[in-house]
C-alpha atoms as a PDB file:
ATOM      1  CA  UNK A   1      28.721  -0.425 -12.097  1.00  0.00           C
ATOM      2  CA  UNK A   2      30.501   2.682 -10.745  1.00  0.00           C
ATOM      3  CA  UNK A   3      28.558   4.931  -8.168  1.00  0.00           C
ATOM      4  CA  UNK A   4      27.997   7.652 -10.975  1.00  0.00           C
ATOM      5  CA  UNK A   5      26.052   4.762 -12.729  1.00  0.00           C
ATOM      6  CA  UNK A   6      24.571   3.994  -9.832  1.00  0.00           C
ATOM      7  CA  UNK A   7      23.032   6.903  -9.005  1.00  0.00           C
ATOM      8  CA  UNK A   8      21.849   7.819 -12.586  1.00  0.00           C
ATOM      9  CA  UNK A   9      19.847   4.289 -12.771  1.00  0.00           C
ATOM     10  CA  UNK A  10      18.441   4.828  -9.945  1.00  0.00           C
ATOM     11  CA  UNK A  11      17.134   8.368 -10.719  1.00  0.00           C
ATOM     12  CA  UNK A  12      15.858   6.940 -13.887  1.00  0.00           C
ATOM     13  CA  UNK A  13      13.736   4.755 -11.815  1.00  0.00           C
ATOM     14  CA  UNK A  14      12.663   7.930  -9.956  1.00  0.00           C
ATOM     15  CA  UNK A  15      11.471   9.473 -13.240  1.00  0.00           C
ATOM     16  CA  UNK A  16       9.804   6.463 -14.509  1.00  0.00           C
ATOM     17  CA  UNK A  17       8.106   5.419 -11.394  1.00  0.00           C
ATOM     18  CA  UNK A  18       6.909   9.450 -11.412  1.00  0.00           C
ATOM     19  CA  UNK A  19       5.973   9.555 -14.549  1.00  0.00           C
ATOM     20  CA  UNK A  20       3.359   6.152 -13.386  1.00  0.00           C
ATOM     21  CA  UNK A  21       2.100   8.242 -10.656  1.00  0.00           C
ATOM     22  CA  UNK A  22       3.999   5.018  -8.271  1.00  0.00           C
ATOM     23  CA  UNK A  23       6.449   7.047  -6.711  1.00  0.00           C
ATOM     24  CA  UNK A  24       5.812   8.511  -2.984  1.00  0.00           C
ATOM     25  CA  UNK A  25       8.272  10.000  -0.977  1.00  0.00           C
ATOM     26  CA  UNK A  26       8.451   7.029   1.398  1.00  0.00           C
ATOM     27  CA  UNK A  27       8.495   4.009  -1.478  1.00  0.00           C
ATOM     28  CA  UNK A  28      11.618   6.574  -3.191  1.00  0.00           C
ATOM     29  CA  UNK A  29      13.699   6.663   0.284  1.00  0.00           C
ATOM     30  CA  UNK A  30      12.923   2.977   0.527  1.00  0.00           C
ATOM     31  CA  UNK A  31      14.909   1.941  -2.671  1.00  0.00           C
ATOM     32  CA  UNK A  32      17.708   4.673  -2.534  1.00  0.00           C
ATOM     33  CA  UNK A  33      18.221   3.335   1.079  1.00  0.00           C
ATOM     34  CA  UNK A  34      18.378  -0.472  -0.269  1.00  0.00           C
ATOM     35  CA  UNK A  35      21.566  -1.116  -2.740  1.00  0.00           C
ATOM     36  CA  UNK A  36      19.675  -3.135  -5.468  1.00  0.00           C
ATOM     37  CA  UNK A  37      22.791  -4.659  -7.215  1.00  0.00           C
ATOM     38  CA  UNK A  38      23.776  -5.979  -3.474  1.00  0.00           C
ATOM     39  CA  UNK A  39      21.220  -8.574  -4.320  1.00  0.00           C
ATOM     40  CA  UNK A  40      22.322  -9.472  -7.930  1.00  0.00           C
ATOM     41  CA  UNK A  41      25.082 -11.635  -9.761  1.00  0.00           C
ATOM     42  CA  UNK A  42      27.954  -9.605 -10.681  1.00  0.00           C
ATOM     43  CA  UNK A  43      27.184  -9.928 -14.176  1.00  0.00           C
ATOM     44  CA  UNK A  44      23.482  -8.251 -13.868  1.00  0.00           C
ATOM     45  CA  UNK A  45      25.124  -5.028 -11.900  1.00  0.00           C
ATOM     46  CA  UNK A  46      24.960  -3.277 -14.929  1.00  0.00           C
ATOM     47  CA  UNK A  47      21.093  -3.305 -15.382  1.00  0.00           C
ATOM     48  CA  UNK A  48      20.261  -3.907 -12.260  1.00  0.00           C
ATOM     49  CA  UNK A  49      17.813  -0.756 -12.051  1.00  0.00           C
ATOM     50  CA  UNK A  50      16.309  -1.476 -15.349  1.00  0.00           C
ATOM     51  CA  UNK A  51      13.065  -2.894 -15.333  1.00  0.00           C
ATOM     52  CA  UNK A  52      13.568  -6.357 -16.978  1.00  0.00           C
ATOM     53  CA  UNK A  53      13.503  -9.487 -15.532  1.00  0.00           C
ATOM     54  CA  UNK A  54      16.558 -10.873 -14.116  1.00  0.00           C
ATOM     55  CA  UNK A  55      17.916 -14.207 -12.868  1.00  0.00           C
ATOM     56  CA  UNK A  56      19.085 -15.344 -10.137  1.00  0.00           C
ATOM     57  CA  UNK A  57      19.627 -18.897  -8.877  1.00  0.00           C
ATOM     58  CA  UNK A  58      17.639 -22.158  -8.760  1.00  0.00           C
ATOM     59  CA  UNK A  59      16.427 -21.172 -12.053  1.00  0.00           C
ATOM     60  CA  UNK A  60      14.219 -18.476 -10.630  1.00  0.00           C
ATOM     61  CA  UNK A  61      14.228 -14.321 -11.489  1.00  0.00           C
ATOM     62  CA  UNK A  62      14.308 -11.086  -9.927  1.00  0.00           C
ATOM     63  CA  UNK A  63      11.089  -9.406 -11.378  1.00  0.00           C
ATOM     64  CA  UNK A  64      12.052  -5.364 -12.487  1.00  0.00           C
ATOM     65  CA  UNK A  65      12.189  -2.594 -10.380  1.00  0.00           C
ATOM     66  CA  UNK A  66       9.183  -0.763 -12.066  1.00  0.00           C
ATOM     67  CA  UNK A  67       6.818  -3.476 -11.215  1.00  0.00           C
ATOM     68  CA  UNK A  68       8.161  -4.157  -8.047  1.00  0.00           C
ATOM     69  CA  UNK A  69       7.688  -0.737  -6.862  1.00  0.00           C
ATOM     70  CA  UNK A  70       4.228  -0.679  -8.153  1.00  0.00           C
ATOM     71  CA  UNK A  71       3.254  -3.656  -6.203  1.00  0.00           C
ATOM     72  CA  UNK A  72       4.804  -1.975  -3.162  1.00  0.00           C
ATOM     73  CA  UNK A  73       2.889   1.229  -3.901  1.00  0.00           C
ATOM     74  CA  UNK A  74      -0.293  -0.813  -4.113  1.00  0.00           C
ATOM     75  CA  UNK A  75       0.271  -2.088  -0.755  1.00  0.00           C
ATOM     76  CA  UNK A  76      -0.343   0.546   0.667  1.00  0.00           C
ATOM     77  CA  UNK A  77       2.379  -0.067   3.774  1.00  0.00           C
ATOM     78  CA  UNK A  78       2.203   1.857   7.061  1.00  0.00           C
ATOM     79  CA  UNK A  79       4.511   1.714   9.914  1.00  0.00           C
ATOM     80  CA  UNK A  80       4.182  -0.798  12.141  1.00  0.00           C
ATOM     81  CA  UNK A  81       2.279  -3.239   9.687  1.00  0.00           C
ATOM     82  CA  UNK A  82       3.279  -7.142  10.004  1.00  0.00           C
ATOM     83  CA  UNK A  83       3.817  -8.126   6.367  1.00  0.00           C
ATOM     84  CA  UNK A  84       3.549 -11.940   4.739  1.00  0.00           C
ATOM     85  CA  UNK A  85       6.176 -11.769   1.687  1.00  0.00           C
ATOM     86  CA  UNK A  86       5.650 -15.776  -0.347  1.00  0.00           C
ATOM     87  CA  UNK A  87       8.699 -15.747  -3.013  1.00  0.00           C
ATOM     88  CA  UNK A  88      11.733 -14.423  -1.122  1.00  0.00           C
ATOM     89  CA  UNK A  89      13.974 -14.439  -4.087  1.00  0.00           C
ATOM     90  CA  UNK A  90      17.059 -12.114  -3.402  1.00  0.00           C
ATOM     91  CA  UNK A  91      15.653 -10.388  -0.418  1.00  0.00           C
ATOM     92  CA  UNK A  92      15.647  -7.411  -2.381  1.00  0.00           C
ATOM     93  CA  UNK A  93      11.537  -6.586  -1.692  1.00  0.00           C
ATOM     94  CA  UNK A  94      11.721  -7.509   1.922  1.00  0.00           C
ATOM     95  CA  UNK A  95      14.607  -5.272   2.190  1.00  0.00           C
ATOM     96  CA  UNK A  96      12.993  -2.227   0.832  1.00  0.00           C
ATOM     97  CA  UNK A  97       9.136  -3.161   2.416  1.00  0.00           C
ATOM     98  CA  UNK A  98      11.262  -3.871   6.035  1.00  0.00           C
ATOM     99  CA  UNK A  99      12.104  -0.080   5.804  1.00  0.00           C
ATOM    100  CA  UNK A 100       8.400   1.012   5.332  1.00  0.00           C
ATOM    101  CA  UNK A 101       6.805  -1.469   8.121  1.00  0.00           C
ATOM    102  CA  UNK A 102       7.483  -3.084  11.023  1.00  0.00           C
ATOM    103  CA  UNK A 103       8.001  -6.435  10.493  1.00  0.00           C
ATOM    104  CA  UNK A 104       8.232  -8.712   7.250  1.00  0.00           C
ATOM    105  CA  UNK A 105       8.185 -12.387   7.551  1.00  0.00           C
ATOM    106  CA  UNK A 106       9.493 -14.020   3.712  1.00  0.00           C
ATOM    107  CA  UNK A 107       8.886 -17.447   2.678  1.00  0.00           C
ATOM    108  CA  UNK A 108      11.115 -18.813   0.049  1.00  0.00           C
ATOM    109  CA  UNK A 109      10.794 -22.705  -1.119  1.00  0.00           C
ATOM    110  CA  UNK A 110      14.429 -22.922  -2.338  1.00  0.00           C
ATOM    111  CA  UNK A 111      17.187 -23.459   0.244  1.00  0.00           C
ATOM    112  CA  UNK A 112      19.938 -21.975  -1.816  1.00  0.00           C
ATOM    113  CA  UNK A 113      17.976 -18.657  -1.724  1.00  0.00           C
ATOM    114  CA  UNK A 114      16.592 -18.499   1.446  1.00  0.00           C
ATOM    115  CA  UNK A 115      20.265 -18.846   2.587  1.00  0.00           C
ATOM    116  CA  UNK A 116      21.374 -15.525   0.279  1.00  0.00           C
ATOM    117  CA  UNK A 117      18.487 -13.418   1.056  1.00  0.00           C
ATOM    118  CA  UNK A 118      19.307 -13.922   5.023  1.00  0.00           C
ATOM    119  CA  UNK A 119      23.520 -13.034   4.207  1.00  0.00           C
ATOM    120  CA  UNK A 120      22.038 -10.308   2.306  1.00  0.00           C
ATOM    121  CA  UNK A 121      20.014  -9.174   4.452  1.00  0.00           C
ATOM    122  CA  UNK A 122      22.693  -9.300   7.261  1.00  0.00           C
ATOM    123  CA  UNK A 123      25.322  -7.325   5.344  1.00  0.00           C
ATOM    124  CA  UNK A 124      22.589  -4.161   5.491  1.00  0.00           C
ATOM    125  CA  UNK A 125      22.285  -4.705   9.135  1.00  0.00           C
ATOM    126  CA  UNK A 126      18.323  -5.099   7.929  1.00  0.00           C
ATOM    127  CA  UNK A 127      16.769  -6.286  12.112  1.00  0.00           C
ATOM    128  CA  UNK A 128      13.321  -6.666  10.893  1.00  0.00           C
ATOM    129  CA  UNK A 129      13.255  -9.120   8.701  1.00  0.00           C
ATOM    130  CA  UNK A 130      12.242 -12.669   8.926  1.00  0.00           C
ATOM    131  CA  UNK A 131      13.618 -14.880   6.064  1.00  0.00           C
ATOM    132  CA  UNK A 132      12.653 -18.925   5.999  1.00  0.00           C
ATOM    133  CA  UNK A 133      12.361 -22.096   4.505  1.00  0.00           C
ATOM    134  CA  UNK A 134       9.264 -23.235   3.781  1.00  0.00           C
ATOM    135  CA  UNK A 135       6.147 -24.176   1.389  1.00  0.00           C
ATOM    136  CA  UNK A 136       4.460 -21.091   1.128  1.00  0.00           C
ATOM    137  CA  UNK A 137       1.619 -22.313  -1.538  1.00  0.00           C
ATOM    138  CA  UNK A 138      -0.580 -21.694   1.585  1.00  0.00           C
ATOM    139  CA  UNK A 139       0.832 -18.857   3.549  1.00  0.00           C
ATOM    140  CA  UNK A 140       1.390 -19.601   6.882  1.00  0.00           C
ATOM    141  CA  UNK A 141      -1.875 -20.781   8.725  1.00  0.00           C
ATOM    142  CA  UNK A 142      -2.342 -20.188  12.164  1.00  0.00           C
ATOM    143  CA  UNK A 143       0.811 -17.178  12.181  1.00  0.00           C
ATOM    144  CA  UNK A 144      -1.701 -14.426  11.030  1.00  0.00           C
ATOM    145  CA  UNK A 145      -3.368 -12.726  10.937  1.00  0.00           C
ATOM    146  CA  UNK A 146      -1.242  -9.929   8.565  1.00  0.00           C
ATOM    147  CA  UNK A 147      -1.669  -6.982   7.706  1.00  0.00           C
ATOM    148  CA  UNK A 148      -0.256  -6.739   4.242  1.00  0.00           C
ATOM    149  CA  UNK A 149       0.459 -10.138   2.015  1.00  0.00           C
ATOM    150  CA  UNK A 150       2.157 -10.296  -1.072  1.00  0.00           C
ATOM    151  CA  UNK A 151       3.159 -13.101  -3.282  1.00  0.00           C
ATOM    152  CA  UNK A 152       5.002 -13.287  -6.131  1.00  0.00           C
ATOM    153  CA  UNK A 153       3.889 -15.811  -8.075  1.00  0.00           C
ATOM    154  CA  UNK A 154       0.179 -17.110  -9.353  1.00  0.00           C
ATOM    155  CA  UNK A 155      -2.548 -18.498  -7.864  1.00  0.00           C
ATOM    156  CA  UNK A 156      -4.912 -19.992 -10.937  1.00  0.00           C
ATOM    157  CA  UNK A 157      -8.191 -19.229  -8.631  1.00  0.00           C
ATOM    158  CA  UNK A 158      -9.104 -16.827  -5.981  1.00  0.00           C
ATOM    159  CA  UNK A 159      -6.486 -17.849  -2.780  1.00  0.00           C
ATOM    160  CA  UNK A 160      -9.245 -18.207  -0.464  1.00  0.00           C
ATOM    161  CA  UNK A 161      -6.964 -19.881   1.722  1.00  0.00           C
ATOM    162  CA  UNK A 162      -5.172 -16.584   2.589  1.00  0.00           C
ATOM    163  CA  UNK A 163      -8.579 -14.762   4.017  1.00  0.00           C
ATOM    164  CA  UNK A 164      -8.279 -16.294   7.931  1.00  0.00           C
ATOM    165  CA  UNK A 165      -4.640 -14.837   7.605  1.00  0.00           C
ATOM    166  CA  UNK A 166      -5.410 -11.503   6.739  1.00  0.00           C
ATOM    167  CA  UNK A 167      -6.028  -8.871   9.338  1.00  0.00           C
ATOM    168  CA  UNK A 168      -9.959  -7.134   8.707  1.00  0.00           C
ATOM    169  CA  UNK A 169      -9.403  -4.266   6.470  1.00  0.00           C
ATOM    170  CA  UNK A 170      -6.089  -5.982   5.216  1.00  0.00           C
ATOM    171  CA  UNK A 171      -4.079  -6.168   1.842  1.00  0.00           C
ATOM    172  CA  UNK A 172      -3.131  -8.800  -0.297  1.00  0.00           C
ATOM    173  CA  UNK A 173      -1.388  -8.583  -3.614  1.00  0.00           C
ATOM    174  CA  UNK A 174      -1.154 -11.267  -6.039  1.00  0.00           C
ATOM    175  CA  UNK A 175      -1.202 -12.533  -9.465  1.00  0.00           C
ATOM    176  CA  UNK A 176      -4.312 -14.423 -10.577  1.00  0.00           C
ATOM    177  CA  UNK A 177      -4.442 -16.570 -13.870  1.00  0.00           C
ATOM    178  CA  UNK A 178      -3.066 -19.047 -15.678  1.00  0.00           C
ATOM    179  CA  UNK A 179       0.557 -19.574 -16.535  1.00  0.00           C
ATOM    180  CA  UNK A 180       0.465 -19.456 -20.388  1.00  0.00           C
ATOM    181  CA  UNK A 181      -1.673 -16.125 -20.510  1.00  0.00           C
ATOM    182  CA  UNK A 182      -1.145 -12.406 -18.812  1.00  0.00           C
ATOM    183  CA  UNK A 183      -2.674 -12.666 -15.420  1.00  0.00           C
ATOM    184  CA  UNK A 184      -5.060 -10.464 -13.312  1.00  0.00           C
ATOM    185  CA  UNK A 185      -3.259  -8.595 -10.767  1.00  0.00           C
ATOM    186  CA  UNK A 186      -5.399  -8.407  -7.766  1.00  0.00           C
ATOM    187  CA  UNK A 187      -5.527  -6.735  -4.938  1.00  0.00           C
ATOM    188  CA  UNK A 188      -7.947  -8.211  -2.189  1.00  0.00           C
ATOM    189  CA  UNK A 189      -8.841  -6.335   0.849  1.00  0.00           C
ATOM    190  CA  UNK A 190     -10.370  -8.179   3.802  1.00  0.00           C
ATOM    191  CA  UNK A 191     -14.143  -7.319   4.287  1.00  0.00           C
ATOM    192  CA  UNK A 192     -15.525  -9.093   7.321  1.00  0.00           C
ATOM    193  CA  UNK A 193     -14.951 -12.950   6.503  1.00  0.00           C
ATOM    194  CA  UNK A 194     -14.254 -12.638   2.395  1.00  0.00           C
ATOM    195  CA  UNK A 195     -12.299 -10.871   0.025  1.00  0.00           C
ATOM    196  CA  UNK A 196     -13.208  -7.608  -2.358  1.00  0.00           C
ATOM    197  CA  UNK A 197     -10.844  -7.892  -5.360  1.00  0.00           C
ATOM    198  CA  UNK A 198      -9.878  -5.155  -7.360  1.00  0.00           C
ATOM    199  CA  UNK A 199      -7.794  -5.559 -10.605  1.00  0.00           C
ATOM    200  CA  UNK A 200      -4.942  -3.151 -10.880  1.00  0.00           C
ATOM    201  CA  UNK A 201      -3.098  -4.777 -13.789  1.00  0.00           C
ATOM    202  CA  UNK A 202      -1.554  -7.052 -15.651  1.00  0.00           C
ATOM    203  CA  UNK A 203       1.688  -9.359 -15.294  1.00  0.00           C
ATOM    204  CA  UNK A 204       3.138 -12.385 -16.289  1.00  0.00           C
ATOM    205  CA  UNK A 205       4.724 -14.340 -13.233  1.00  0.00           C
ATOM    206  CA  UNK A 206       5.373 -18.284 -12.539  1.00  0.00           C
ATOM    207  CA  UNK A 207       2.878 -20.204 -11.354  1.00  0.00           C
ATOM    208  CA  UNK A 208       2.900 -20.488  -7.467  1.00  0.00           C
ATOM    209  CA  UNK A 209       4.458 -23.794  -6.780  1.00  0.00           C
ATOM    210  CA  UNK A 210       3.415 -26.054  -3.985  1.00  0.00           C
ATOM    211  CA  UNK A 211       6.327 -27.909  -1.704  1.00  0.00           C
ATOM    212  CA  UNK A 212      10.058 -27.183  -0.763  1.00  0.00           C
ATOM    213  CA  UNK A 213      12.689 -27.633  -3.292  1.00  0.00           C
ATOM    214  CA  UNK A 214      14.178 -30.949  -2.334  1.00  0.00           C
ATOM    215  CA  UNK A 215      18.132 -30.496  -3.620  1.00  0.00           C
ATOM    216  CA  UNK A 216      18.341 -26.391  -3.780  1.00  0.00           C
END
């Protein structure tokens, strides 16, 4: 992908995410600060602003940029915010939320890509950014509370073992549903000791998967 390219996928995205009402001047600098195709095979540089899944390795994918930024949008980030990210994947979403809040802690269950999201990471010179190994099925108990949480992958029920690590008043994004049908996206705000869910969607993302890869 030449820079020319570059710049006209990317102010595709711009239009698109417009033409959603997603985009905010924040959320836009965000991605044109973050080089997406930094974070993809060589072979995918050519759509890597398009908004199609793409993979990546261990099997997994890098979900597009039009629902990424919409989950971003909906989460509402301020500076300063300490954000839970479960599905690290590239590093491509903690990049661009690590340039809208203060500090973003990513868990990713696969070695292999825990290892290239932290090089990737590095090459940007990106400070804020947490990246590590571990089972994230059940966020990280007793490291909260957060104030934004976002996961990308699904939870069959309501994750009620995310509301202790939740700040009050707090965000959390996340696919709810089962794996062979479109799931709920839901976005749960912290009242008090319980979550108030509001649907903002639909998706289709891999069940959340308990444990650490034990090979990659």
């Amino acid at each position: 992908m030449t820079a020319a390219e570059e710049r006209e996928g990317l102010a595709a995205v711009r239009l698109r995410l417009r033409g959603n009402g997603v985009a905010t001047r924040e959320l836009a600098a965000a991605f044109e600060a973050t080089p997406r195709r930094g974070f993809l095979p060589g072979q995918w540089h050519s759509v890597a602003w398009s908004d199609r899944m793409i993979p990546i390795p261990c099997g997994e994918t890098i979900e597009g940029v039009d629902l990424q930024a919409s989950i971003i949008r909906a989460l509402d980030l301020q500076p300063g915010a300490r954000v839970l990210e479960i599905g690290t994947g590239s590093g491509y979403t903690a990049a661009v939320m690590s340039r809208m809040a203060g500090r973003v802690l990513t868990i990713e269950r696969y070695k292999t890509l825990a290892t290239q999201a932290r090089a990737h990471l590095d090459a940007l010179g990106i400070q804020n950014v947490q990246v590590r190994h571990a089972d994230g099925a059940n966020g990280l108990p007793g490291e909260g509370p957060f104030d934004r949480i976002v996961v990308w992958a699904a939870f069959e029920s309501l994750p009620r073992a995310f509301v202790d690590q939740l700040a009050i008043g707090g965000t959390m994004i996340t696919p709810i549903g089962m794996a062979e049908a479109p799931q709920d996206l839901a976005r749960l705000t912290k009242v008090g000791s319980r979550f108030e869910r509001e649907d903002i969607g639909q998706v289709r993302l891999q069940p959340i998967t308990p444990g650490v890869a034990a090979v990659i």
